[in-house]
PDB file of N, CA and C in Angstrom:
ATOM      1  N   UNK A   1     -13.548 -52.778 -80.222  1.00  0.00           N
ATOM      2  CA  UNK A   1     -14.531 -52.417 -81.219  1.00  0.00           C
ATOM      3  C   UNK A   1     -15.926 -52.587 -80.617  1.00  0.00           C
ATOM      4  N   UNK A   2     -16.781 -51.475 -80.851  1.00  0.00           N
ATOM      5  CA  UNK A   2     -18.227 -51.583 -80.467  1.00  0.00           C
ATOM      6  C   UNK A   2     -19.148 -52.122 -81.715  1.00  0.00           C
ATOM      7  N   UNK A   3     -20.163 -53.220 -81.117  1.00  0.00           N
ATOM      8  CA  UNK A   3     -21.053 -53.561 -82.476  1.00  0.00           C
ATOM      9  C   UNK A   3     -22.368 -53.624 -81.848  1.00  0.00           C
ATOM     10  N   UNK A   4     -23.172 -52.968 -82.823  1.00  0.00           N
ATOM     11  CA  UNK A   4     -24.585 -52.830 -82.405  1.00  0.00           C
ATOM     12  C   UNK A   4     -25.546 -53.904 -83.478  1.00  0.00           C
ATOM     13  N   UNK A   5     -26.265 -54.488 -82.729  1.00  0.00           N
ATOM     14  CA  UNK A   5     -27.033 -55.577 -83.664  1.00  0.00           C
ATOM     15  C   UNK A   5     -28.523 -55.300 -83.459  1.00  0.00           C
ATOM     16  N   UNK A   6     -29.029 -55.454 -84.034  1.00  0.00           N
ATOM     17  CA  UNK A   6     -30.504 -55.265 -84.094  1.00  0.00           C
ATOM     18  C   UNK A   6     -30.818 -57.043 -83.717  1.00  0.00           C
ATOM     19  N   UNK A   7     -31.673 -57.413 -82.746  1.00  0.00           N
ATOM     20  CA  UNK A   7     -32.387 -58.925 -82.393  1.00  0.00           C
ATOM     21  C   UNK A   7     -33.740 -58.571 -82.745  1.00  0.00           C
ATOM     22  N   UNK A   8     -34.732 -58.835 -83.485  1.00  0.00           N
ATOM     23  CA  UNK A   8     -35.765 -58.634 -83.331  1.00  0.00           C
ATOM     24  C   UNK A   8     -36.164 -56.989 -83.587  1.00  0.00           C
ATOM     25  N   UNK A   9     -37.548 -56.518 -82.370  1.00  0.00           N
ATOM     26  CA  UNK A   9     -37.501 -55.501 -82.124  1.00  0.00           C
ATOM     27  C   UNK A   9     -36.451 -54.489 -81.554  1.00  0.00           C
ATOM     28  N   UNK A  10     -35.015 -55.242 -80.940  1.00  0.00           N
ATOM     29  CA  UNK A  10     -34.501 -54.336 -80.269  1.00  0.00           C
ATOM     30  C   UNK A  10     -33.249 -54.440 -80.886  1.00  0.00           C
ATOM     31  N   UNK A  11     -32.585 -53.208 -80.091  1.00  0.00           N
ATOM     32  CA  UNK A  11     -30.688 -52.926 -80.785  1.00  0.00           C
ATOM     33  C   UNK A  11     -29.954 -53.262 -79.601  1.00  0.00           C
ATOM     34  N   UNK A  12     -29.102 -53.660 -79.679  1.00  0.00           N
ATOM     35  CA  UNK A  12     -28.131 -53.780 -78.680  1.00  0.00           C
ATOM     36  C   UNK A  12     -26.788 -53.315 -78.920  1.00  0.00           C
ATOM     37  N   UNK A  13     -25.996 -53.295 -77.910  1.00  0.00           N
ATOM     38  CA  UNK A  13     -24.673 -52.373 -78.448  1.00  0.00           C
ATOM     39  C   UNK A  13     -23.642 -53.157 -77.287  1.00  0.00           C
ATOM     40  N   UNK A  14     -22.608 -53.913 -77.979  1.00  0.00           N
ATOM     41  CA  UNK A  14     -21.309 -54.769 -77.254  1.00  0.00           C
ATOM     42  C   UNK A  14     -20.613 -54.404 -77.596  1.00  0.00           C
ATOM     43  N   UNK A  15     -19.864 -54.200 -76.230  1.00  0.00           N
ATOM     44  CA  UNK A  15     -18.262 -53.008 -76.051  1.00  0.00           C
ATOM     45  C   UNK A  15     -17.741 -53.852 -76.308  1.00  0.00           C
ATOM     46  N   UNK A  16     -16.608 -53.302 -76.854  1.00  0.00           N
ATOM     47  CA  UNK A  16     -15.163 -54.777 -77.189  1.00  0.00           C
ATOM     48  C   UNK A  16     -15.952 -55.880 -77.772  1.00  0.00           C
ATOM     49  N   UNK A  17     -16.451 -56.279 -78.308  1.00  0.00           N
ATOM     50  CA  UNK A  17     -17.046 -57.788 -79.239  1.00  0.00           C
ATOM     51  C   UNK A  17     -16.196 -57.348 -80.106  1.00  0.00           C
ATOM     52  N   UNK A  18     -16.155 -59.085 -80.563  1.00  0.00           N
ATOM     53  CA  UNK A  18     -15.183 -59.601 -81.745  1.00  0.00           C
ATOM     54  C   UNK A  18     -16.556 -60.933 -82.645  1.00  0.00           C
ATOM     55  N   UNK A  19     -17.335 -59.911 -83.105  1.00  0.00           N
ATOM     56  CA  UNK A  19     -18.360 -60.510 -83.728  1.00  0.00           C
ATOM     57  C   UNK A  19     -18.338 -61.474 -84.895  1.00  0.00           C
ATOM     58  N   UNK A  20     -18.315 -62.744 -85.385  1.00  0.00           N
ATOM     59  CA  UNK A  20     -18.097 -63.216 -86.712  1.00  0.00           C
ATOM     60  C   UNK A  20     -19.333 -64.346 -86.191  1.00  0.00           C
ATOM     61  N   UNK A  21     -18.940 -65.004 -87.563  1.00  0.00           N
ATOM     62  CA  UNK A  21     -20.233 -66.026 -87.648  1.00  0.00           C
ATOM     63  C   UNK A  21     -20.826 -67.195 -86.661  1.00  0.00           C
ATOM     64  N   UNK A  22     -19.319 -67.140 -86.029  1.00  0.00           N
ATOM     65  CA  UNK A  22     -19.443 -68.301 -84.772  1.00  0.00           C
ATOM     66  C   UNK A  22     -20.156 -67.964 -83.713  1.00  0.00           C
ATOM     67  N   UNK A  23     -20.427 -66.611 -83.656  1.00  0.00           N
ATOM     68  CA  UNK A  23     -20.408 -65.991 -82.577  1.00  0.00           C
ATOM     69  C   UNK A  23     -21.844 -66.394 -82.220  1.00  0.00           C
ATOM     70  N   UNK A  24     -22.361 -66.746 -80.628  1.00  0.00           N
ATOM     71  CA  UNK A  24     -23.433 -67.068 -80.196  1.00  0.00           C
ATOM     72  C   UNK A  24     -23.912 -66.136 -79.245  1.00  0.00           C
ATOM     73  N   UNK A  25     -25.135 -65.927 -79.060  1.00  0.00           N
ATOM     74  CA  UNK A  25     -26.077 -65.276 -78.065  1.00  0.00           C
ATOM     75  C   UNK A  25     -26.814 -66.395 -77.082  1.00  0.00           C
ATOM     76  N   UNK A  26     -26.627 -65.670 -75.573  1.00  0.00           N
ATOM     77  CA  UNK A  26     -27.277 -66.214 -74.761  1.00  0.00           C
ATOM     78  C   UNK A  26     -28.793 -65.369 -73.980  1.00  0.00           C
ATOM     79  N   UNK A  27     -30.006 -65.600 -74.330  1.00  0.00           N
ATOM     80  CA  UNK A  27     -30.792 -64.879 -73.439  1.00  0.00           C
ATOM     81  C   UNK A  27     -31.467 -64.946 -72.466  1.00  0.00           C
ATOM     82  N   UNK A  28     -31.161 -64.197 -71.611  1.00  0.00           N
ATOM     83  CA  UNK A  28     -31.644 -64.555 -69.808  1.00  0.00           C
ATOM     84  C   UNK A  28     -32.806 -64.470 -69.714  1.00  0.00           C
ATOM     85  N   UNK A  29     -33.342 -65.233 -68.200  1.00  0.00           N
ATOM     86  CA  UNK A  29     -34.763 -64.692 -68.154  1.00  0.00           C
ATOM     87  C   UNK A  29     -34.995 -63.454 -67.704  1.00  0.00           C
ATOM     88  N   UNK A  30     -33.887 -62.650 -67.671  1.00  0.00           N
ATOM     89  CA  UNK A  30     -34.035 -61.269 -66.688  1.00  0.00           C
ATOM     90  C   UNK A  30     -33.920 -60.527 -67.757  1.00  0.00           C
ATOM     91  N   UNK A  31     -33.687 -60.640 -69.177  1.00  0.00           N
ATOM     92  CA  UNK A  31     -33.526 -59.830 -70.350  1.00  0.00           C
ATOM     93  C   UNK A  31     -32.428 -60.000 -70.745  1.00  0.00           C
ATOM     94  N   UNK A  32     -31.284 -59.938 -69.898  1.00  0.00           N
ATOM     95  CA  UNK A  32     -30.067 -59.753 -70.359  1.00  0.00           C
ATOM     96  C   UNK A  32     -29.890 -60.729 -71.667  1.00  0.00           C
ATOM     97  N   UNK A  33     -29.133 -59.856 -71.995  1.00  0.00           N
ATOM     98  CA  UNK A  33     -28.200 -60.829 -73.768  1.00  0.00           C
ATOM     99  C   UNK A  33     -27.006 -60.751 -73.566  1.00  0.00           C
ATOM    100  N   UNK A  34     -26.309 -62.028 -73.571  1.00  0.00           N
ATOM    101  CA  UNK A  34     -24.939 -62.191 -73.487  1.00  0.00           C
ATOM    102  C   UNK A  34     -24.112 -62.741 -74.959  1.00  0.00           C
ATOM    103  N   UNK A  35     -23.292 -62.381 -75.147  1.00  0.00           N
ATOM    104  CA  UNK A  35     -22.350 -62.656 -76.545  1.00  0.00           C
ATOM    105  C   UNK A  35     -21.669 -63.385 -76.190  1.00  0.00           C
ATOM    106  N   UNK A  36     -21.167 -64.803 -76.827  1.00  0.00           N
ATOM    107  CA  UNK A  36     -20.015 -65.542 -76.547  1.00  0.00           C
ATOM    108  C   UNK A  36     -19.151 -65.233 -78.056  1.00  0.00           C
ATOM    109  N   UNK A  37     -17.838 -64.284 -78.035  1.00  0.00           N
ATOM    110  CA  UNK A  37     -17.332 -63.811 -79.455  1.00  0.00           C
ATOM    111  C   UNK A  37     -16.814 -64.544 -80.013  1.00  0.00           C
ATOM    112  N   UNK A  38     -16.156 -64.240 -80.677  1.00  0.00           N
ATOM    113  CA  UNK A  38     -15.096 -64.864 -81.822  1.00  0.00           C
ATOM    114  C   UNK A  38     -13.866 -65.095 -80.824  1.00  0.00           C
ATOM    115  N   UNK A  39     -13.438 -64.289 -80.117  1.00  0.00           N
ATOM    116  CA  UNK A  39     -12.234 -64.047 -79.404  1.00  0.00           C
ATOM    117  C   UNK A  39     -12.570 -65.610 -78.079  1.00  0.00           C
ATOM    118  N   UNK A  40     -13.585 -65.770 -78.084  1.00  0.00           N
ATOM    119  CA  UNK A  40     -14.098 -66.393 -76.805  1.00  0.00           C
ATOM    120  C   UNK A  40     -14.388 -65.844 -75.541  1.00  0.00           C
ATOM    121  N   UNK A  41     -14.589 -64.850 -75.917  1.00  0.00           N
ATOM    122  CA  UNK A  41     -15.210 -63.613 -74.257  1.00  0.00           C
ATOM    123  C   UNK A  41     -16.588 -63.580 -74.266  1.00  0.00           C
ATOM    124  N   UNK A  42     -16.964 -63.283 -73.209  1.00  0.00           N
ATOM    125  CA  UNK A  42     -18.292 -63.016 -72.718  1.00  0.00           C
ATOM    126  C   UNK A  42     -18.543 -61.720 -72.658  1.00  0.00           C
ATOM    127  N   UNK A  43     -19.405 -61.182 -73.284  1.00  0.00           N
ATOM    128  CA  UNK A  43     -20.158 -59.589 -73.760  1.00  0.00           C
ATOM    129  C   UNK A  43     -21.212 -59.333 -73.335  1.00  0.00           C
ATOM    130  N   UNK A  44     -21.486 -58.395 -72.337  1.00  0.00           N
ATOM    131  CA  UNK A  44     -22.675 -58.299 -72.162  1.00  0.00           C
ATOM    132  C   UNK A  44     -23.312 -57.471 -73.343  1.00  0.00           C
ATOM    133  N   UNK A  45     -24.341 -57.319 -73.408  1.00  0.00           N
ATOM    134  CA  UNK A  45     -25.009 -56.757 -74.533  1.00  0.00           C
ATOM    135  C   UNK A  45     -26.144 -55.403 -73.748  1.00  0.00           C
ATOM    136  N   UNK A  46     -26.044 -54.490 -73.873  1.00  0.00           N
ATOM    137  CA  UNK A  46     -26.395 -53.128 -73.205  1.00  0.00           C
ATOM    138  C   UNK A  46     -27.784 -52.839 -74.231  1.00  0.00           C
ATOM    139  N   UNK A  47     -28.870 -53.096 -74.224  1.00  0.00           N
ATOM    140  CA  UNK A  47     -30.053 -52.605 -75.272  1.00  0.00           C
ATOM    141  C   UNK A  47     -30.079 -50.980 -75.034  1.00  0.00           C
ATOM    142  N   UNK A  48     -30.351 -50.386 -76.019  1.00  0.00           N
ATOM    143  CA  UNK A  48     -30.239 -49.337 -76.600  1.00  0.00           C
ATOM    144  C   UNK A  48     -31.751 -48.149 -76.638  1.00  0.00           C
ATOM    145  N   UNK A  49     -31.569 -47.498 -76.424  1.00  0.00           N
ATOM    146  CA  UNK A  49     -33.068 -46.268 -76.401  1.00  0.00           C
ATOM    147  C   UNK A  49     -33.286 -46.155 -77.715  1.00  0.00           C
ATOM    148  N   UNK A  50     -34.199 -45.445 -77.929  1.00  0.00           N
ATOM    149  CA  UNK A  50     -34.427 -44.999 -79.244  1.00  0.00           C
ATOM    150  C   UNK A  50     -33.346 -43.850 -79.337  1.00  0.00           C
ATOM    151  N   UNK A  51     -33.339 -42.972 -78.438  1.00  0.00           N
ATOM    152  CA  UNK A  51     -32.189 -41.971 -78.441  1.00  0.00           C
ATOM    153  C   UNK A  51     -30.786 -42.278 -78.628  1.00  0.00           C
ATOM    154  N   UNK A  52     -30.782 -43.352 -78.052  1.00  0.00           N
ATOM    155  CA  UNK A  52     -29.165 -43.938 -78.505  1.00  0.00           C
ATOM    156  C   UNK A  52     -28.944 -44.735 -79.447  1.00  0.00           C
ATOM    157  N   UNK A  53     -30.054 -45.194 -80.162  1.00  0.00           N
ATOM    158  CA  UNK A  53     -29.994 -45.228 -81.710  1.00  0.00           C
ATOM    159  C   UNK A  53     -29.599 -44.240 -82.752  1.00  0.00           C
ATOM    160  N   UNK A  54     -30.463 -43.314 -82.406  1.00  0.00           N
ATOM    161  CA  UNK A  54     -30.694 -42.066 -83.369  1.00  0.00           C
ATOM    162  C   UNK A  54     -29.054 -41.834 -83.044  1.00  0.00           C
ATOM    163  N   UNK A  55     -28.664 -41.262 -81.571  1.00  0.00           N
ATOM    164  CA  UNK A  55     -27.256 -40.917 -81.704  1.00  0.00           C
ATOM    165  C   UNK A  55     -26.175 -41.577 -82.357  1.00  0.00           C
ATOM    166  N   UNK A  56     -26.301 -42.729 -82.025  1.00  0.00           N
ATOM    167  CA  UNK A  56     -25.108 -43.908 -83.061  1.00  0.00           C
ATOM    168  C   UNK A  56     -24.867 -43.415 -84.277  1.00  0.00           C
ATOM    169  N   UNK A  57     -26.556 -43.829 -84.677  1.00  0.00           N
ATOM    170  CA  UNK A  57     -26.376 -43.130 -85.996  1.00  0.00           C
ATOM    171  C   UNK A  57     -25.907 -42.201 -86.869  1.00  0.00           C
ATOM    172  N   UNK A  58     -26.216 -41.010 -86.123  1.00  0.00           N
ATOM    173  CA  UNK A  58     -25.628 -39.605 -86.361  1.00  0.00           C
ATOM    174  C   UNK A  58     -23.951 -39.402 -86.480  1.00  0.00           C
ATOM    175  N   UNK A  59     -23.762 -40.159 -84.892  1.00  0.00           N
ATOM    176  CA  UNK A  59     -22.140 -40.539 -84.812  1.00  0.00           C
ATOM    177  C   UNK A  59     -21.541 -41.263 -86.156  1.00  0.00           C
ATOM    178  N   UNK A  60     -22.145 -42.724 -86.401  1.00  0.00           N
ATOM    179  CA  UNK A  60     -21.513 -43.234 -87.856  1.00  0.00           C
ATOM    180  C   UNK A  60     -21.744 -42.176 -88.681  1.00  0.00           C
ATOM    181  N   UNK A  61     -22.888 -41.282 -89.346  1.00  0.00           N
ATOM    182  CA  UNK A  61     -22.667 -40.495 -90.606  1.00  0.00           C
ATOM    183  C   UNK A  61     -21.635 -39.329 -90.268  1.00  0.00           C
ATOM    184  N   UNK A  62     -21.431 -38.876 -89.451  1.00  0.00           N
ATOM    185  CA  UNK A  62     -20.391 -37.927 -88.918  1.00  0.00           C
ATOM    186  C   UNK A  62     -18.835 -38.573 -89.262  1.00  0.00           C
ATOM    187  N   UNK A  63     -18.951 -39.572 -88.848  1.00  0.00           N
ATOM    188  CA  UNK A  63     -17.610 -40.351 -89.340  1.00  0.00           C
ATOM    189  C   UNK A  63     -16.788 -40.280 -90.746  1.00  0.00           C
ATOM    190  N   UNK A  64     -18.139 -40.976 -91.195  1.00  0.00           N
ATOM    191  CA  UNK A  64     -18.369 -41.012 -93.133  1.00  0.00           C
ATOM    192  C   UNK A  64     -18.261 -39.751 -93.581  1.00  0.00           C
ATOM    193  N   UNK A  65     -18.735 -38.397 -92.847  1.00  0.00           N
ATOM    194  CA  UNK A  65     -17.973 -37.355 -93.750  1.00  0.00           C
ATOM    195  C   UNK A  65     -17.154 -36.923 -93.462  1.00  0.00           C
ATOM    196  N   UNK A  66     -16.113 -36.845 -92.010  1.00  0.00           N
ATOM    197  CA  UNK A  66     -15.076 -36.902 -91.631  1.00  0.00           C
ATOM    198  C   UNK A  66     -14.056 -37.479 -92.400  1.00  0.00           C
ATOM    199  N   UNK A  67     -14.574 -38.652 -92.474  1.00  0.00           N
ATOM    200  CA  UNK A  67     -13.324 -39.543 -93.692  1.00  0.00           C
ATOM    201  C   UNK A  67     -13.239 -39.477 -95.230  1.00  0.00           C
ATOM    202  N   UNK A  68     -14.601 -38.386 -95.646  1.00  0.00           N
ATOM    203  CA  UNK A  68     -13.961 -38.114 -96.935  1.00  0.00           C
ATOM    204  C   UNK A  68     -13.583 -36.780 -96.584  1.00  0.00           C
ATOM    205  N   UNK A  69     -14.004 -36.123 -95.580  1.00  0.00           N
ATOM    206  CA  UNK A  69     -13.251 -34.909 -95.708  1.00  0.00           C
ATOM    207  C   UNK A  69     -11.230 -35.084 -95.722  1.00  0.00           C
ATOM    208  N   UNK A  70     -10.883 -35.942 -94.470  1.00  0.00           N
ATOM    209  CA  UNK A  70      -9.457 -36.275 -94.604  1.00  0.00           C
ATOM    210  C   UNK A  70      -9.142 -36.536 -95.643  1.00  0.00           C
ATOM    211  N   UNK A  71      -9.937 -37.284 -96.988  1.00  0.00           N
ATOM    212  CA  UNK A  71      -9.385 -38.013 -97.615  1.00  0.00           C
ATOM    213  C   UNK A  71      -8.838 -37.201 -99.112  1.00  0.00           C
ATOM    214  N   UNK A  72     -10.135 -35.721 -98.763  1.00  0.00           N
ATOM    215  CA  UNK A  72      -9.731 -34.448 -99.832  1.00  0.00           C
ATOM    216  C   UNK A  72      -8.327 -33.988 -99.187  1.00  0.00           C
ATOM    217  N   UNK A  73      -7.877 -34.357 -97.981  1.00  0.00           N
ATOM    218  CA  UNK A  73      -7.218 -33.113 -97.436  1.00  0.00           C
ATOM    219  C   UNK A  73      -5.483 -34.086 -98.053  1.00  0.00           C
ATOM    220  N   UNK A  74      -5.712 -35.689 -97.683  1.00  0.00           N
ATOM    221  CA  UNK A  74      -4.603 -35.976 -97.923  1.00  0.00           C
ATOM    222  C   UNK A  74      -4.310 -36.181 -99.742  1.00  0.00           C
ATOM    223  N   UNK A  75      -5.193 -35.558-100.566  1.00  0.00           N
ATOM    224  CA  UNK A  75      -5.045 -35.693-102.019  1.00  0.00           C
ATOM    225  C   UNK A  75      -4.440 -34.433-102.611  1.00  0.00           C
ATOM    226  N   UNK A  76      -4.375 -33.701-101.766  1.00  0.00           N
ATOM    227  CA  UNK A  76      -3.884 -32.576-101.889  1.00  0.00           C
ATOM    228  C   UNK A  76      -4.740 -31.100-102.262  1.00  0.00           C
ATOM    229  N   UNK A  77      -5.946 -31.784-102.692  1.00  0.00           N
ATOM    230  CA  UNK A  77      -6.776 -30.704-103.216  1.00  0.00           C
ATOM    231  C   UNK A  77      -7.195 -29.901-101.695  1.00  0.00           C
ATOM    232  N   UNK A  78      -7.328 -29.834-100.836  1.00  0.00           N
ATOM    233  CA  UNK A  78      -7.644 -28.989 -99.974  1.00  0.00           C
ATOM    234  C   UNK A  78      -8.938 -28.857 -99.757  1.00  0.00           C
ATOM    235  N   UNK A  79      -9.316 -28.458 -99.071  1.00  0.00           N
ATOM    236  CA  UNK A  79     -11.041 -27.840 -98.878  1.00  0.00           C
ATOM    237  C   UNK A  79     -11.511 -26.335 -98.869  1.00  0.00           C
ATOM    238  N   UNK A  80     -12.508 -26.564 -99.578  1.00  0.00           N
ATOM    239  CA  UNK A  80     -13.016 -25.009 -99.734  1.00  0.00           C
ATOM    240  C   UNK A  80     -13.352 -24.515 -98.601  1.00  0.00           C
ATOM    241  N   UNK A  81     -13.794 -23.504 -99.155  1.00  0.00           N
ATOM    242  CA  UNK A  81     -15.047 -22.910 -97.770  1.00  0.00           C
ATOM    243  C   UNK A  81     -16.321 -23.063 -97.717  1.00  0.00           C
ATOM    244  N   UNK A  82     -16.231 -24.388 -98.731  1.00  0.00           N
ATOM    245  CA  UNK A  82     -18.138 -24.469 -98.465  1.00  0.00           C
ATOM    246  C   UNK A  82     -17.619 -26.463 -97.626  1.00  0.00           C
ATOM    247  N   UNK A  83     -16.618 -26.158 -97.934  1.00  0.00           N
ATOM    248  CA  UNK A  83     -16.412 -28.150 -96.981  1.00  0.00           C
ATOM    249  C   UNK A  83     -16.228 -27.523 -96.199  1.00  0.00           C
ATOM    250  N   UNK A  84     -15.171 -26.416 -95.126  1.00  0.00           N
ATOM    251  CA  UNK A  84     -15.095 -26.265 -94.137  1.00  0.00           C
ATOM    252  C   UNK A  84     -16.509 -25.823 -93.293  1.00  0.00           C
ATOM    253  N   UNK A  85     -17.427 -25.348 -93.743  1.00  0.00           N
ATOM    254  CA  UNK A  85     -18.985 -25.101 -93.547  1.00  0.00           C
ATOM    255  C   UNK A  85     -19.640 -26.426 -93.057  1.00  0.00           C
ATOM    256  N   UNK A  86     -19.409 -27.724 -94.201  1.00  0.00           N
ATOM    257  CA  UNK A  86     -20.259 -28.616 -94.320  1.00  0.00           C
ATOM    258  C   UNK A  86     -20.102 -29.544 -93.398  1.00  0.00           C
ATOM    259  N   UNK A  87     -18.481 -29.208 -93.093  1.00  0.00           N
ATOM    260  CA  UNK A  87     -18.253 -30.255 -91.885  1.00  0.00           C
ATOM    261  C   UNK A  87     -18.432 -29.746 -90.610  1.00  0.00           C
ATOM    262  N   UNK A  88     -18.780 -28.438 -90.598  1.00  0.00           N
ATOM    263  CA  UNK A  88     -18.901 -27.961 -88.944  1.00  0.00           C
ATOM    264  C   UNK A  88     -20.331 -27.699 -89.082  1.00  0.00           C
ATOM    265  N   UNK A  89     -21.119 -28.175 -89.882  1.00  0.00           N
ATOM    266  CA  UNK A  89     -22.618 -27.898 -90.119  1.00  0.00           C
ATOM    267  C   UNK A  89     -22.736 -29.403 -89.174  1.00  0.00           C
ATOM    268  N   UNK A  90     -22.479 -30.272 -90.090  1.00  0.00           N
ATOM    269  CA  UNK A  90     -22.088 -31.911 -89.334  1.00  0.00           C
ATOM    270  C   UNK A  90     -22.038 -31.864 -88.148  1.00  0.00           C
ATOM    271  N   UNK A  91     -20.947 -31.394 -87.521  1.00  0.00           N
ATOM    272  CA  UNK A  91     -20.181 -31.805 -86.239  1.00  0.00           C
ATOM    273  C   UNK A  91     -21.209 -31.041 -85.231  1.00  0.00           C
ATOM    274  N   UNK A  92     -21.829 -29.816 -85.827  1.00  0.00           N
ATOM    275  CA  UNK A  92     -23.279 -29.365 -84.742  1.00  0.00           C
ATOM    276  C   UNK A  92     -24.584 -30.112 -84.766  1.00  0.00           C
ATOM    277  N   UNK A  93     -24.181 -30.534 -85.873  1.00  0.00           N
ATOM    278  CA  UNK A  93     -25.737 -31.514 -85.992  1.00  0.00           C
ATOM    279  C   UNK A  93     -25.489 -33.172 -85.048  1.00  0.00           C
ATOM    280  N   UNK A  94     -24.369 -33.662 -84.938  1.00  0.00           N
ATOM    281  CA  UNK A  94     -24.266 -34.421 -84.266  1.00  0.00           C
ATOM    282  C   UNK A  94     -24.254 -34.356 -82.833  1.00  0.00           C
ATOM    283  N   UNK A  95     -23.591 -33.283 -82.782  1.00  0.00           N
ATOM    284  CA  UNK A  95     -23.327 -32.761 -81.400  1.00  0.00           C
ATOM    285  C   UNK A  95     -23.974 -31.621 -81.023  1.00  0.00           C
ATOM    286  N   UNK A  96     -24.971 -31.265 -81.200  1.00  0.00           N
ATOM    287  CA  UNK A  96     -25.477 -29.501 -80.903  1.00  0.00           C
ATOM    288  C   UNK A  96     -25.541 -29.074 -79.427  1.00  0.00           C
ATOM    289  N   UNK A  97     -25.283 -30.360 -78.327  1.00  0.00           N
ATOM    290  CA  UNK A  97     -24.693 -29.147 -77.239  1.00  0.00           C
ATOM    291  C   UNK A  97     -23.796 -28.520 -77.618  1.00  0.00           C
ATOM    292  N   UNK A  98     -22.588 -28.805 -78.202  1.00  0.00           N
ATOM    293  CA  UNK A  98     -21.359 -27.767 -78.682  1.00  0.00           C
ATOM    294  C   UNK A  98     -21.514 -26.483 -79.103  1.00  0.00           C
ATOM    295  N   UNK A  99     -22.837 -26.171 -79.491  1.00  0.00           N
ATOM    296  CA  UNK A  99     -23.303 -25.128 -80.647  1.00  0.00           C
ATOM    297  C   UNK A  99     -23.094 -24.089 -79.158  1.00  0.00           C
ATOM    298  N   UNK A 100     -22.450 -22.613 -79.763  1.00  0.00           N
ATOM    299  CA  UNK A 100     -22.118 -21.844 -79.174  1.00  0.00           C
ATOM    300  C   UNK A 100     -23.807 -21.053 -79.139  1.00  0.00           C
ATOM    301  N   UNK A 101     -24.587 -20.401 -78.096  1.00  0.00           N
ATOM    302  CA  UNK A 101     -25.585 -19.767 -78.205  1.00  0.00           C
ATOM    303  C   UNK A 101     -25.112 -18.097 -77.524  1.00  0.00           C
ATOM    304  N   UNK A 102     -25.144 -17.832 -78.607  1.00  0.00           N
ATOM    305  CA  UNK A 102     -25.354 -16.075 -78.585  1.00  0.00           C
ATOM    306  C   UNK A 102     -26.527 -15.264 -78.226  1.00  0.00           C
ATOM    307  N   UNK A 103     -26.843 -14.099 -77.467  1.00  0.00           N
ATOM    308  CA  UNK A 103     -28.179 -13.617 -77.104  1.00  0.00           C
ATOM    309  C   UNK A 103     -28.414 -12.399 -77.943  1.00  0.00           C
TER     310      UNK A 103
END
């Protein structure tokens, strides 16, 4: 599991952390931030751009409509053609290298 924490001014983002309340931070004099987890591992902590904020972000809301879209699909009601729209409106907005460009 990846968890991104905001310290202060900055975000950070730890691969594999097992984050709970115990969990402690160590900070270097070289910047680095280290996680000691829940699990008892050592995490480095990767600080984050503004760009790889914004992307996270985008990525989690992409998720969130992904999972209600599945969640119409396993109720049986199906999706229209304005959800099949809304979710590939999504999936370019998250991702718009994907977007096919025509001349």
């Amino acid at each position: 599991m990846n968890t991104m924490l905001q310290l202060g001014e900055r975000w950070w983002l730890f691969a594999g952390a097992q984050i709970d309340i115990d969990s402690e931070f160590e900070l270097h004099q070289d910047g680095q931030l280290i996680l000691h987890d829940a699990a008892g591992n050592l995490v480095k902590g990767n600080e984050l751009s503004d760009a790889q904020i914004e992307q996270l972000a985008r990525d989690e809301l992409l998720a969130d409509v992904l999972e209600l879209a599945v969640a119409k699909l396993r109720s049986g009601e199906g999706w229209g053609e304005g959800t099949i729209s809304d979710v590939l409106l999504e999936i370019l907005h998250v991702y718009p290298a994907n977007e096919r460009r025509h001349p």
